[in-house]
PDB file of N, CA and C in Angstrom:
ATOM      1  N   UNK A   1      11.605  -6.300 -12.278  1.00  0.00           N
ATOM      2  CA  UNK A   1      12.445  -5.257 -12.803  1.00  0.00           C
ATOM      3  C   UNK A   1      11.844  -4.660 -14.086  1.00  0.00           C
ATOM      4  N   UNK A   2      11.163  -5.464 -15.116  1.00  0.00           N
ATOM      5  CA  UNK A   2      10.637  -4.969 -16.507  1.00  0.00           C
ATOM      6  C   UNK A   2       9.958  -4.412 -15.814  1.00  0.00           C
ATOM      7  N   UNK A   3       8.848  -4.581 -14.913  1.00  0.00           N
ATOM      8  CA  UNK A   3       7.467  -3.444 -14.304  1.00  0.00           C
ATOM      9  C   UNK A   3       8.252  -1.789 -13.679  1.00  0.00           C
ATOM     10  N   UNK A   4       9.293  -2.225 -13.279  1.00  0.00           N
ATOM     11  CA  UNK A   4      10.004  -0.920 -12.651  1.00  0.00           C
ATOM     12  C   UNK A   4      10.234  -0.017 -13.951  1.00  0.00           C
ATOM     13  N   UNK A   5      10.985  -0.654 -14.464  1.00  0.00           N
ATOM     14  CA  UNK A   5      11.140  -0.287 -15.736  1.00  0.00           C
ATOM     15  C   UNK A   5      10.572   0.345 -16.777  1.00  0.00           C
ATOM     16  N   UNK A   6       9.312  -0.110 -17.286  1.00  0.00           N
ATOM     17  CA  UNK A   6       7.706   0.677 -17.526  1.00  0.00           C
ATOM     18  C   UNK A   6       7.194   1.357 -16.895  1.00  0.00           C
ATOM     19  N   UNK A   7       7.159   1.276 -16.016  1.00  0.00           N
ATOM     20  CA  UNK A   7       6.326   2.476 -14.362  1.00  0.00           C
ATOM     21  C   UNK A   7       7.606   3.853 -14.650  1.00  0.00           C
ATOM     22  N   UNK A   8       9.068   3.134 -15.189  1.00  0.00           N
ATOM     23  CA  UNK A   8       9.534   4.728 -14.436  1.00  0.00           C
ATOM     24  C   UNK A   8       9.872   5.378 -16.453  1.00  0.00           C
ATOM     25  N   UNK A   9       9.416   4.281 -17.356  1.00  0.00           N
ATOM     26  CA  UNK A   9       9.408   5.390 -18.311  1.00  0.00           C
ATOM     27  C   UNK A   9       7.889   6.259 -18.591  1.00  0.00           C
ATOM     28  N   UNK A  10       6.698   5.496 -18.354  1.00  0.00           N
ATOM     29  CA  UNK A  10       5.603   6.326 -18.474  1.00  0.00           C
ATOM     30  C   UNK A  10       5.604   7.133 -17.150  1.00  0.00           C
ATOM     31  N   UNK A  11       5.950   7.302 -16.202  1.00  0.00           N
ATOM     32  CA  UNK A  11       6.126   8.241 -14.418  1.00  0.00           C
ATOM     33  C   UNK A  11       6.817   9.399 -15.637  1.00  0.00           C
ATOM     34  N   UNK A  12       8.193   8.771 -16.022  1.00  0.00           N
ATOM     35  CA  UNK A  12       8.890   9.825 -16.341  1.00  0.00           C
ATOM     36  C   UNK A  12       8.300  10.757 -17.972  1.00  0.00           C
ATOM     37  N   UNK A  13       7.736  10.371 -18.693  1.00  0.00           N
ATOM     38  CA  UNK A  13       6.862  11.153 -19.633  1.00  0.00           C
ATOM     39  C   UNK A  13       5.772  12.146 -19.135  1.00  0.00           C
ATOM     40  N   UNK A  14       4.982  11.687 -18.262  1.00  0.00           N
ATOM     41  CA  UNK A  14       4.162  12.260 -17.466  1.00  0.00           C
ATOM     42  C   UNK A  14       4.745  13.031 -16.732  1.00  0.00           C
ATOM     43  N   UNK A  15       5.787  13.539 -15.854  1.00  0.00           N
ATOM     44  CA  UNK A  15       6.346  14.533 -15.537  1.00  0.00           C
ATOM     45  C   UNK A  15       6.564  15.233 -16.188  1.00  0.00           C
ATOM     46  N   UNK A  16       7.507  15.276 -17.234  1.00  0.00           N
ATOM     47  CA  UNK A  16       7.629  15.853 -18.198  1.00  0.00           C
ATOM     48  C   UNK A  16       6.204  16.949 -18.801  1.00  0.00           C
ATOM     49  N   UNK A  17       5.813  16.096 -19.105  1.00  0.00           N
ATOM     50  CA  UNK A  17       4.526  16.716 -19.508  1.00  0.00           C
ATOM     51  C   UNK A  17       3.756  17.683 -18.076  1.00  0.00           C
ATOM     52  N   UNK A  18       3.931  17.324 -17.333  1.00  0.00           N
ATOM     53  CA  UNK A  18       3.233  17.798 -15.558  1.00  0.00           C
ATOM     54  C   UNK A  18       4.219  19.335 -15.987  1.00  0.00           C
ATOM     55  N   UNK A  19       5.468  19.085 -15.682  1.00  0.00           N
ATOM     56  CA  UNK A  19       6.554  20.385 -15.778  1.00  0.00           C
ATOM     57  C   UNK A  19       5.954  21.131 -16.833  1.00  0.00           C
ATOM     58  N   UNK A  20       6.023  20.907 -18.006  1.00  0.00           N
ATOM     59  CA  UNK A  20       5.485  21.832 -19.248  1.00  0.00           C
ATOM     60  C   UNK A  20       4.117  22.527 -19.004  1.00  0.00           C
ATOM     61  N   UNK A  21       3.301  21.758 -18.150  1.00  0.00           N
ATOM     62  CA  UNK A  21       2.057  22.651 -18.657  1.00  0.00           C
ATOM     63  C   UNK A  21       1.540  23.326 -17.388  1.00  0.00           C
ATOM     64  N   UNK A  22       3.053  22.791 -15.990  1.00  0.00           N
ATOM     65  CA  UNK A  22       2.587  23.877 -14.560  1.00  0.00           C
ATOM     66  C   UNK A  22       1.327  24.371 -14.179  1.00  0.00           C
ATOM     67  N   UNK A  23       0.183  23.481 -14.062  1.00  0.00           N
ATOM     68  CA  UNK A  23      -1.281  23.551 -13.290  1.00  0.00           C
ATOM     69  C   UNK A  23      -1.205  23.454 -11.752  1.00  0.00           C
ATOM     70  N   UNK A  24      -2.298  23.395 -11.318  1.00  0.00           N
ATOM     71  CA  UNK A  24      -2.801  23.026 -10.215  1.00  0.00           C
ATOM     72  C   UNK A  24      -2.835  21.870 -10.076  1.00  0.00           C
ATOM     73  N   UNK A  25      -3.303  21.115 -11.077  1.00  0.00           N
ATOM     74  CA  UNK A  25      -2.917  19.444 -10.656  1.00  0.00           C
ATOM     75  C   UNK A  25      -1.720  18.992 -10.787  1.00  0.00           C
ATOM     76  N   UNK A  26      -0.603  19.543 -11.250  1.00  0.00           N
ATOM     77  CA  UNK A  26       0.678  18.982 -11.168  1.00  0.00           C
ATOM     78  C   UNK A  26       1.103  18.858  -9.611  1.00  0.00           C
ATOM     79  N   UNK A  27       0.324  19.292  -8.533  1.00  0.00           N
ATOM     80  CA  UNK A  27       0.729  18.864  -7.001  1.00  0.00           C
ATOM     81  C   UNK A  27       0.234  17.876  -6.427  1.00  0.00           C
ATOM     82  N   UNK A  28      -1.282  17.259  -7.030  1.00  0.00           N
ATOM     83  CA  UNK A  28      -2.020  16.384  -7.054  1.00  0.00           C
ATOM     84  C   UNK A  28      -1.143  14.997  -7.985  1.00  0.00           C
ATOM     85  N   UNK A  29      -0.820  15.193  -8.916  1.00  0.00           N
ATOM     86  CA  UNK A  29       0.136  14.320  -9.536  1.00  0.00           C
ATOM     87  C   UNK A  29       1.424  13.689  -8.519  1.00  0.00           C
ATOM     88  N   UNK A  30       1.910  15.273  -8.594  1.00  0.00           N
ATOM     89  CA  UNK A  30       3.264  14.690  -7.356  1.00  0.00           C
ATOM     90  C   UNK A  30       3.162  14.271  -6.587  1.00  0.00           C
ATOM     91  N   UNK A  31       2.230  14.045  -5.488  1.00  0.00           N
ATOM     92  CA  UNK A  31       1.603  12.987  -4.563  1.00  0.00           C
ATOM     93  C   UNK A  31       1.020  11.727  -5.037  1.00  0.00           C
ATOM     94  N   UNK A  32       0.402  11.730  -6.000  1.00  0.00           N
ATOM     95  CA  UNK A  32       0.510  10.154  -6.513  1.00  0.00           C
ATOM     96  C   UNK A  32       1.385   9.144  -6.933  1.00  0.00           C
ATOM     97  N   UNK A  33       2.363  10.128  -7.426  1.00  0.00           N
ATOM     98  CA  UNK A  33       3.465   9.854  -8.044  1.00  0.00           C
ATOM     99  C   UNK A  33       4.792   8.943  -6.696  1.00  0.00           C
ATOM    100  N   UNK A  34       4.507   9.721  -5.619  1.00  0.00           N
ATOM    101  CA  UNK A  34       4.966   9.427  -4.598  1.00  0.00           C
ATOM    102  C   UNK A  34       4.900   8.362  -3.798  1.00  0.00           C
ATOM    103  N   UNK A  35       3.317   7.945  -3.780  1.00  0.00           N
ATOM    104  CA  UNK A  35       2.696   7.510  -3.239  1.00  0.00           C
ATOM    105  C   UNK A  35       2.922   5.890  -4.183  1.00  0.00           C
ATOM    106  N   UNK A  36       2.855   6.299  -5.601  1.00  0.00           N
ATOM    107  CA  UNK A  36       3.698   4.956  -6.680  1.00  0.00           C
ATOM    108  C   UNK A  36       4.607   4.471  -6.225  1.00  0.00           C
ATOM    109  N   UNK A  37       5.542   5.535  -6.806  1.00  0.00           N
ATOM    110  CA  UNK A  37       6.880   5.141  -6.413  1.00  0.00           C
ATOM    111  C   UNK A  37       7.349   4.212  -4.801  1.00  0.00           C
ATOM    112  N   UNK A  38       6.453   4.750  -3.642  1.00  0.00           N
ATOM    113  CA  UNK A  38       6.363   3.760  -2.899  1.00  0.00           C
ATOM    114  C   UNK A  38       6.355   2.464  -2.849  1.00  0.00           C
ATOM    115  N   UNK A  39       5.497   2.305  -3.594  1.00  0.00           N
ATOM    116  CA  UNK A  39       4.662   1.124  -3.948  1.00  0.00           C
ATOM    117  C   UNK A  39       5.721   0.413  -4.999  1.00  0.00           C
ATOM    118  N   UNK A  40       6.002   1.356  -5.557  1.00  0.00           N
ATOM    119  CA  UNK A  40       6.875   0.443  -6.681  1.00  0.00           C
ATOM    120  C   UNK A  40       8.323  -0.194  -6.129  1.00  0.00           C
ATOM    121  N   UNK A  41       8.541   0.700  -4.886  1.00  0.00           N
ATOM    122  CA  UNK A  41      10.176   0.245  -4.168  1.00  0.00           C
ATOM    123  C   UNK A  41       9.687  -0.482  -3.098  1.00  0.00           C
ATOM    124  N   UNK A  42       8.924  -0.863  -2.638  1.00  0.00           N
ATOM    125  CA  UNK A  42       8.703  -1.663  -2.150  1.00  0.00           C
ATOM    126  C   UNK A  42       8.631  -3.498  -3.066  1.00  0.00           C
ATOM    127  N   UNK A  43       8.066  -3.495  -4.328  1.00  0.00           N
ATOM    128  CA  UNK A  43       8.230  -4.614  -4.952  1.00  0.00           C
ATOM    129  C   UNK A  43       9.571  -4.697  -5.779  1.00  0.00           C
ATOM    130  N   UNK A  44      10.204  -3.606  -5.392  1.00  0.00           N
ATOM    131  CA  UNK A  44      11.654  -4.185  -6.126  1.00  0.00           C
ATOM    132  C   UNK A  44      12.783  -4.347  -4.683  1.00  0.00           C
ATOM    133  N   UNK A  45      12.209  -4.328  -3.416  1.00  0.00           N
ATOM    134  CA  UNK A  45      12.683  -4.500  -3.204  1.00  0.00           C
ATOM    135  C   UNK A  45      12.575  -5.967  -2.498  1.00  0.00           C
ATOM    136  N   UNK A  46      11.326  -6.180  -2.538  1.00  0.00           N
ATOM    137  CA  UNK A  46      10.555  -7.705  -2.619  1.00  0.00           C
ATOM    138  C   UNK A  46      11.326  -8.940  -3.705  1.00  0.00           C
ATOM    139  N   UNK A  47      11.617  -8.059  -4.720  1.00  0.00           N
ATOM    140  CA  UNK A  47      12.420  -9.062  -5.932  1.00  0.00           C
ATOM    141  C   UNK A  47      13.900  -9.259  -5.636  1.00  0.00           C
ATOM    142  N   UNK A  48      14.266  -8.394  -5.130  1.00  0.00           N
ATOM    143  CA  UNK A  48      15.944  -8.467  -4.650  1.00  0.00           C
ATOM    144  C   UNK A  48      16.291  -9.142  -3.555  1.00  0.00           C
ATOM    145  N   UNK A  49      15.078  -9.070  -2.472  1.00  0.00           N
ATOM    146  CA  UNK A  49      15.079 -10.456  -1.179  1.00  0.00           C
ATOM    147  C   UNK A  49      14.981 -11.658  -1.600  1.00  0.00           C
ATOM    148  N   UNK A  50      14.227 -11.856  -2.797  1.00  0.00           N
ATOM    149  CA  UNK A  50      13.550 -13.132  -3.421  1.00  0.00           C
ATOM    150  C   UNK A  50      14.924 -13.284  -4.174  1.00  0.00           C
ATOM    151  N   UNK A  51      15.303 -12.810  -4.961  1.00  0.00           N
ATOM    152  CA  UNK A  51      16.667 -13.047  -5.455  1.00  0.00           C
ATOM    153  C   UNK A  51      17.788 -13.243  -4.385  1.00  0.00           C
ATOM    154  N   UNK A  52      17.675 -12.904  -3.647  1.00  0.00           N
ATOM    155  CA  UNK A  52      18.902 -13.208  -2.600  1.00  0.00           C
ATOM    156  C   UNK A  52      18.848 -14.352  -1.839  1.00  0.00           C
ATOM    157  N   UNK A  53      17.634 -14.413  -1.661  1.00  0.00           N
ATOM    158  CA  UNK A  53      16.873 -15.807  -0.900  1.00  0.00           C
ATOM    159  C   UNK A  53      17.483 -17.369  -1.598  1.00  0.00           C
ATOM    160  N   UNK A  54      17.251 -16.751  -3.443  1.00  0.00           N
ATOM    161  CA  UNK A  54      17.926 -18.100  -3.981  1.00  0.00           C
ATOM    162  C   UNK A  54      19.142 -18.286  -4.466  1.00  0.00           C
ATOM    163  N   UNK A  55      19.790 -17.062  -4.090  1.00  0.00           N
ATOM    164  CA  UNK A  55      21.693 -17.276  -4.381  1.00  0.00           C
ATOM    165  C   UNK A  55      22.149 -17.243  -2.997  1.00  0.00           C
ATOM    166  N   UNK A  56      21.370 -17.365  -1.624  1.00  0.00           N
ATOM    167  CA  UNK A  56      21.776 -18.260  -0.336  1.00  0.00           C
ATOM    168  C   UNK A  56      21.249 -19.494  -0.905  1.00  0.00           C
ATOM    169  N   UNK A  57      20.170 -20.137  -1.105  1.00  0.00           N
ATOM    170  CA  UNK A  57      20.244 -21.619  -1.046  1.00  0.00           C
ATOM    171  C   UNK A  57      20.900 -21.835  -2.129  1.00  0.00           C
ATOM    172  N   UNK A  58      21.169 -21.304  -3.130  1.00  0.00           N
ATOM    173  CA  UNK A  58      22.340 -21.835  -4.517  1.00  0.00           C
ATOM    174  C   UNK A  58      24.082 -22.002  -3.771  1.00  0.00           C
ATOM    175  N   UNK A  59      23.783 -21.433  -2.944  1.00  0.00           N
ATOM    176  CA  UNK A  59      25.680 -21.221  -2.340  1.00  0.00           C
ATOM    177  C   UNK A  59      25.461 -21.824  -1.407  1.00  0.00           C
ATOM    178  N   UNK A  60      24.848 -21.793  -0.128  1.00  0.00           N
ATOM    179  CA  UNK A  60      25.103 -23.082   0.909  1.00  0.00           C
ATOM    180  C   UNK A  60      24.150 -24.242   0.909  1.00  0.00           C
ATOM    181  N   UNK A  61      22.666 -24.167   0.273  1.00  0.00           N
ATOM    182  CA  UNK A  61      22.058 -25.667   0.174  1.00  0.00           C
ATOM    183  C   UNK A  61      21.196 -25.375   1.220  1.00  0.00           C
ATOM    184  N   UNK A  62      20.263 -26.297   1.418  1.00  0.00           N
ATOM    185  CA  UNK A  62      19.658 -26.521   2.444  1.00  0.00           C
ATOM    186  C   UNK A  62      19.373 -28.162   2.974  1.00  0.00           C
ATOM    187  N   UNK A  63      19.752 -28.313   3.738  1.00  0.00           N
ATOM    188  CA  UNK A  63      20.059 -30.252   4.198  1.00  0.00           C
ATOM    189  C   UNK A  63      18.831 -30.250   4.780  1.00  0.00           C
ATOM    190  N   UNK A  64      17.857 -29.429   5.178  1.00  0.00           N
ATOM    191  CA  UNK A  64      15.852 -29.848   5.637  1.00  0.00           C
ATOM    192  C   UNK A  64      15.521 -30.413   4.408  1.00  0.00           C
ATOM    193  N   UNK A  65      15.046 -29.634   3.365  1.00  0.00           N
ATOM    194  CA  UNK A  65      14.959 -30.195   2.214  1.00  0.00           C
ATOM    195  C   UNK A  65      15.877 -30.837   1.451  1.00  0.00           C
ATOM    196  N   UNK A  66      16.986 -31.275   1.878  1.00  0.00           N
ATOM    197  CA  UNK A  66      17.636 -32.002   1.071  1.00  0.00           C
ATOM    198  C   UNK A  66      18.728 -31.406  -0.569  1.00  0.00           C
ATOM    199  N   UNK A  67      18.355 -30.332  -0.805  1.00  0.00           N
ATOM    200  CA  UNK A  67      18.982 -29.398  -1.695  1.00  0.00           C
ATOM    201  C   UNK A  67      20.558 -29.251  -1.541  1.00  0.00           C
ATOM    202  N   UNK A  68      20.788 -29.759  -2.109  1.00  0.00           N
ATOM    203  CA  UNK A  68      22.824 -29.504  -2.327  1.00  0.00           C
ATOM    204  C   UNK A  68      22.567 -28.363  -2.923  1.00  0.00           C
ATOM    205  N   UNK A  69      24.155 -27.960  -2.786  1.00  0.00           N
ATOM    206  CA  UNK A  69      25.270 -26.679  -2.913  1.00  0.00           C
ATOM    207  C   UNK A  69      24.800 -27.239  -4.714  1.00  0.00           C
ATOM    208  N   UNK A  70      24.732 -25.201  -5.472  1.00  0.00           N
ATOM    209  CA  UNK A  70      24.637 -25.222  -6.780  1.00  0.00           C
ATOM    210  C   UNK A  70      26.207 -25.431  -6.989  1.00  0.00           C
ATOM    211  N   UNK A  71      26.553 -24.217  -6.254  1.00  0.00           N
ATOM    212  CA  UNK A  71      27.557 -23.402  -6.864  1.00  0.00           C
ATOM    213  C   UNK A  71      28.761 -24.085  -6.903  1.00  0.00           C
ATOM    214  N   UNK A  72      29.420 -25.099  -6.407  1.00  0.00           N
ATOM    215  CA  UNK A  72      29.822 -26.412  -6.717  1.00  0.00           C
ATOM    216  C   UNK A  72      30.247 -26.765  -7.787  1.00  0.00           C
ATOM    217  N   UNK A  73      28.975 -26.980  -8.386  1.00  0.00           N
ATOM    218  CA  UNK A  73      28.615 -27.916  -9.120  1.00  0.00           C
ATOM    219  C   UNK A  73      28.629 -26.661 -10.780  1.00  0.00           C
ATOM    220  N   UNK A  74      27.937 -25.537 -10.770  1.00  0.00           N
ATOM    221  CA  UNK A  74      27.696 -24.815 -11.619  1.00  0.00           C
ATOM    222  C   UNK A  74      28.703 -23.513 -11.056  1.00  0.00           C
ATOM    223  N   UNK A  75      29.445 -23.027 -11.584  1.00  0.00           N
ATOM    224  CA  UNK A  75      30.522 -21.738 -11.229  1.00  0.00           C
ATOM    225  C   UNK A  75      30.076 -20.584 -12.044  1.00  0.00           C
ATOM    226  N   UNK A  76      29.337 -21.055 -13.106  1.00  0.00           N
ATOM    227  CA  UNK A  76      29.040 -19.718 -13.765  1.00  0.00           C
ATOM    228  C   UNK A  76      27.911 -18.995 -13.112  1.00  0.00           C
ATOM    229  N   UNK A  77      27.018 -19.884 -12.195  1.00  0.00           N
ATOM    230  CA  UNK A  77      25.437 -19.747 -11.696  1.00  0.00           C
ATOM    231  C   UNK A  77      26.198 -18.932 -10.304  1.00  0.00           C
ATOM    232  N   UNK A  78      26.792 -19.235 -10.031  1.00  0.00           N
ATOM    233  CA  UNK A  78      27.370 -18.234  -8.741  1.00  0.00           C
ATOM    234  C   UNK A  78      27.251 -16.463  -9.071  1.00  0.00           C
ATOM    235  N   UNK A  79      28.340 -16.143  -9.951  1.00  0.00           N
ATOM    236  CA  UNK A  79      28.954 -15.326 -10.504  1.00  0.00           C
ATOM    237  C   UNK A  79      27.442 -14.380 -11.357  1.00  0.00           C
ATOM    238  N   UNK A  80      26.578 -15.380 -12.030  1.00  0.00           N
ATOM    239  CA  UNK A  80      25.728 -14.526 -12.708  1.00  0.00           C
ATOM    240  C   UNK A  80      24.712 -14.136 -11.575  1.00  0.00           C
ATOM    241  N   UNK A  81      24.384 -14.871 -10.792  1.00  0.00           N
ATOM    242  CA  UNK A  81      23.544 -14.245  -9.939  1.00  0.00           C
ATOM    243  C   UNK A  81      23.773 -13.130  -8.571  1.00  0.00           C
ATOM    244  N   UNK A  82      25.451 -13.433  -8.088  1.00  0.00           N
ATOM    245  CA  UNK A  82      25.930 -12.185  -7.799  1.00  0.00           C
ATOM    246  C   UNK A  82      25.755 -10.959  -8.625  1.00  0.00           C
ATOM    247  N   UNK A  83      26.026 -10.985  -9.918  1.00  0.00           N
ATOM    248  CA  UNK A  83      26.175  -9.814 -10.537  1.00  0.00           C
ATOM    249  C   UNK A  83      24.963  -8.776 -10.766  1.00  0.00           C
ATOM    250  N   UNK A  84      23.481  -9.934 -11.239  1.00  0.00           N
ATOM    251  CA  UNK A  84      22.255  -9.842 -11.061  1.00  0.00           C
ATOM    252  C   UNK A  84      21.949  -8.964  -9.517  1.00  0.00           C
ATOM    253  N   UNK A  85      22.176  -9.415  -8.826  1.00  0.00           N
ATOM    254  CA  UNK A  85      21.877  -8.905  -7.290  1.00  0.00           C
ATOM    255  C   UNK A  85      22.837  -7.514  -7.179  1.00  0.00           C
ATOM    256  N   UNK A  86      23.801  -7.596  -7.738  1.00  0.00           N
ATOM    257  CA  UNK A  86      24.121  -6.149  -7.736  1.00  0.00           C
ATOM    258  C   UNK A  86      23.704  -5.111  -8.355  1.00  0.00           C
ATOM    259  N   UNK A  87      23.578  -5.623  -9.529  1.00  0.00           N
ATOM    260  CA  UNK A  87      23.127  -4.879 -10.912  1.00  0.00           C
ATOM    261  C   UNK A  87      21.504  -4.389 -10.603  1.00  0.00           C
ATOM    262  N   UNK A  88      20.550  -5.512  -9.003  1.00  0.00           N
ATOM    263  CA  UNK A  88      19.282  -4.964  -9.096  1.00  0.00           C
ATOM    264  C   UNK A  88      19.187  -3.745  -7.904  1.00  0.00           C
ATOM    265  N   UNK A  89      20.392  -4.024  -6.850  1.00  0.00           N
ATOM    266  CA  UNK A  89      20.478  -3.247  -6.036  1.00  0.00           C
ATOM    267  C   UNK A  89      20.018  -1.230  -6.270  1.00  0.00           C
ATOM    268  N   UNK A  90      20.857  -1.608  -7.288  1.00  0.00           N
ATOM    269  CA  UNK A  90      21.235   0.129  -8.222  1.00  0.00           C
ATOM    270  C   UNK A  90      19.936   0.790  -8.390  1.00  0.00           C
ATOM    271  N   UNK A  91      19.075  -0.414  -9.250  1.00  0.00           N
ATOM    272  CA  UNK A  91      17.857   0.824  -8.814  1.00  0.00           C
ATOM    273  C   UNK A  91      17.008   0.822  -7.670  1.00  0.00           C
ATOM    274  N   UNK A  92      17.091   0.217  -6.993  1.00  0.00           N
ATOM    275  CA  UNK A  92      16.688  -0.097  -5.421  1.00  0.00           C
ATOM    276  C   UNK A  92      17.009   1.128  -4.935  1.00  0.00           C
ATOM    277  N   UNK A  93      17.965   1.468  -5.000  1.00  0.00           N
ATOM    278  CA  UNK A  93      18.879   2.414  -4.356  1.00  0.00           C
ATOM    279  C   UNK A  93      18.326   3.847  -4.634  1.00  0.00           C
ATOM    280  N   UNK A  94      18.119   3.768  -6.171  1.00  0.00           N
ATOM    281  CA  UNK A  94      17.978   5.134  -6.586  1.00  0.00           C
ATOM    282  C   UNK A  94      16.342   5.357  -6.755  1.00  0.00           C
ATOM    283  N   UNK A  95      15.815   4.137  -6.721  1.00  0.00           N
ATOM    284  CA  UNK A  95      14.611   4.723  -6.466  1.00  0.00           C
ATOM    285  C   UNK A  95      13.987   5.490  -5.448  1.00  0.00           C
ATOM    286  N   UNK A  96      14.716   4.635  -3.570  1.00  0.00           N
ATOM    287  CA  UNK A  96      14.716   5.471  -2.649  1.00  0.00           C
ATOM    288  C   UNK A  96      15.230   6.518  -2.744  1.00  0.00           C
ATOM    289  N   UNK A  97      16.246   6.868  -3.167  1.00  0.00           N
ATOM    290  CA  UNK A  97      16.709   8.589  -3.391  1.00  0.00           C
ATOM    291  C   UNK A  97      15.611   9.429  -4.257  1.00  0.00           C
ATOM    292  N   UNK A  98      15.060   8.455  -5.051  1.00  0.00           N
ATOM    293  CA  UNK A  98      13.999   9.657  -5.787  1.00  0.00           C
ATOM    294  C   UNK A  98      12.808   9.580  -5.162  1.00  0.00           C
ATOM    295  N   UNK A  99      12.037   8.826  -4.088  1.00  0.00           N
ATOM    296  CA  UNK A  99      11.178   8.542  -3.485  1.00  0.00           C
ATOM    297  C   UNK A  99      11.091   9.970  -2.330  1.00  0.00           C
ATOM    298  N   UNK A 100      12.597  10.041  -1.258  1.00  0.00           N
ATOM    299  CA  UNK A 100      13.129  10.810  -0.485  1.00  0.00           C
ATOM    300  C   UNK A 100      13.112  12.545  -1.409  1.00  0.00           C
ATOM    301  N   UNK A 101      13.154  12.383  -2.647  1.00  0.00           N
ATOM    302  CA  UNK A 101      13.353  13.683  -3.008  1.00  0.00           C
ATOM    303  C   UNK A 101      12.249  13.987  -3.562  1.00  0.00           C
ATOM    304  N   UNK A 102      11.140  13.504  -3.742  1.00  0.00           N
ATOM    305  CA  UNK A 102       9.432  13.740  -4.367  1.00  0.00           C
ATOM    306  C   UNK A 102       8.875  13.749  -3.120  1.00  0.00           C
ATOM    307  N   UNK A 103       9.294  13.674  -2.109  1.00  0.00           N
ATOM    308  CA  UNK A 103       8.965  14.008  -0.563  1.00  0.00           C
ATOM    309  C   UNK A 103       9.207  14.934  -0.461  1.00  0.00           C
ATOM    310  N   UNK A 104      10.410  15.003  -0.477  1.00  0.00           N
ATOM    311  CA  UNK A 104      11.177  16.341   0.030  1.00  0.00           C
ATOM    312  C   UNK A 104      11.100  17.529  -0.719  1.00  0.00           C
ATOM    313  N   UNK A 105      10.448  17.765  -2.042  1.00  0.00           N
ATOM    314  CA  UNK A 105       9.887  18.293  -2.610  1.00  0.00           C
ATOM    315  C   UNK A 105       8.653  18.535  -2.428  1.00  0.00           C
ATOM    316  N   UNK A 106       7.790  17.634  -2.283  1.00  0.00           N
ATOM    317  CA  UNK A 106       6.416  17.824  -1.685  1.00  0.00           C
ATOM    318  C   UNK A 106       6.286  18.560  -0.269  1.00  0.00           C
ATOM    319  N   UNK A 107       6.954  18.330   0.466  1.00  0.00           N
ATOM    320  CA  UNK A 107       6.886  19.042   1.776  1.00  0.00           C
ATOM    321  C   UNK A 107       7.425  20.573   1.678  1.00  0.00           C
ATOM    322  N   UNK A 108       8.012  20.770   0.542  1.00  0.00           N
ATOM    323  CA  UNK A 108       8.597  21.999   0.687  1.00  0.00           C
ATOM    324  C   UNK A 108       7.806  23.198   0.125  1.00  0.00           C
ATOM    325  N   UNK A 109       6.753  22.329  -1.179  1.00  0.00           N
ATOM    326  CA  UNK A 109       5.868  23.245  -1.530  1.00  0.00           C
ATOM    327  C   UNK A 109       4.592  23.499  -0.805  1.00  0.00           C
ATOM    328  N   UNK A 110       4.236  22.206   0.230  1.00  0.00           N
ATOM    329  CA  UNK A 110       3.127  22.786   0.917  1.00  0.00           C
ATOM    330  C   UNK A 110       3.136  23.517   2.254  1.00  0.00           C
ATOM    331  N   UNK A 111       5.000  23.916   2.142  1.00  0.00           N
ATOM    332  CA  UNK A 111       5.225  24.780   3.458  1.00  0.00           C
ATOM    333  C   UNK A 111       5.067  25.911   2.614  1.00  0.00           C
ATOM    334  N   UNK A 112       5.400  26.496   1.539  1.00  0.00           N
ATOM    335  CA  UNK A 112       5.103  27.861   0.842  1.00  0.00           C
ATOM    336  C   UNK A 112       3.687  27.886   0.261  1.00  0.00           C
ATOM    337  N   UNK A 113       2.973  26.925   0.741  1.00  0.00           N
ATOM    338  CA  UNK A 113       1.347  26.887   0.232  1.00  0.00           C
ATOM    339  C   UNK A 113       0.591  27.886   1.744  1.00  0.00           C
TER     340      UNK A 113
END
């Protein structure tokens, strides 16, 4: 999440800056940018499986390995890692919406190209 986090404040300076100075490479940008952002929702969404992965074995255990029930035992470890998993969903979410719309932007300018 900190890497998402850094990737989308320097992404987002660099646009900024892309918008202001409207070149020819600002279309070359927006395809990389795209092509990031891919890349980048794909490992957050790698971290949110991996997080989910261990608030299933924290809530039911696993009896192969021998691992008892956390949540049992710890009530606050339930609750914080639900909230965590929601709280990582959000930008999961909105990154695909901005992924879908730097597409959908891209396709629209190289139909008026």
């Amino acid at each position: 999440m900190s890497v998402a986090c850094l990737y989308s404040i320097i992404t987002g300076a660099l646009s900024i800056l892309a918008l202001l100075k409207l070149k020819q490479g600002s279309m070359k940008l927006v395809f990389h940018f795209a092509i990031l952002d891919t890349l980048l929702l794909s490992i957050l969404a790698s971290a949110t499986g991996a997080a989910g992965g261990v608030a299933y074995i924290g809530y039911k255990g696993n009896s192969h390995s021998r691992w008892n029930k956390v949540c049992n035992v710890f009530d606050s470890f339930c609750g914080h890692v639900m909230g965590s998993l929601a709280v990582s969903l959000l930008p999961s979410i909105a990154l695909l919406l901005l992924v879908w719309l730097s597409v959908f932007m891209f396709s629209k300018k190289i139909r008026l190209n």
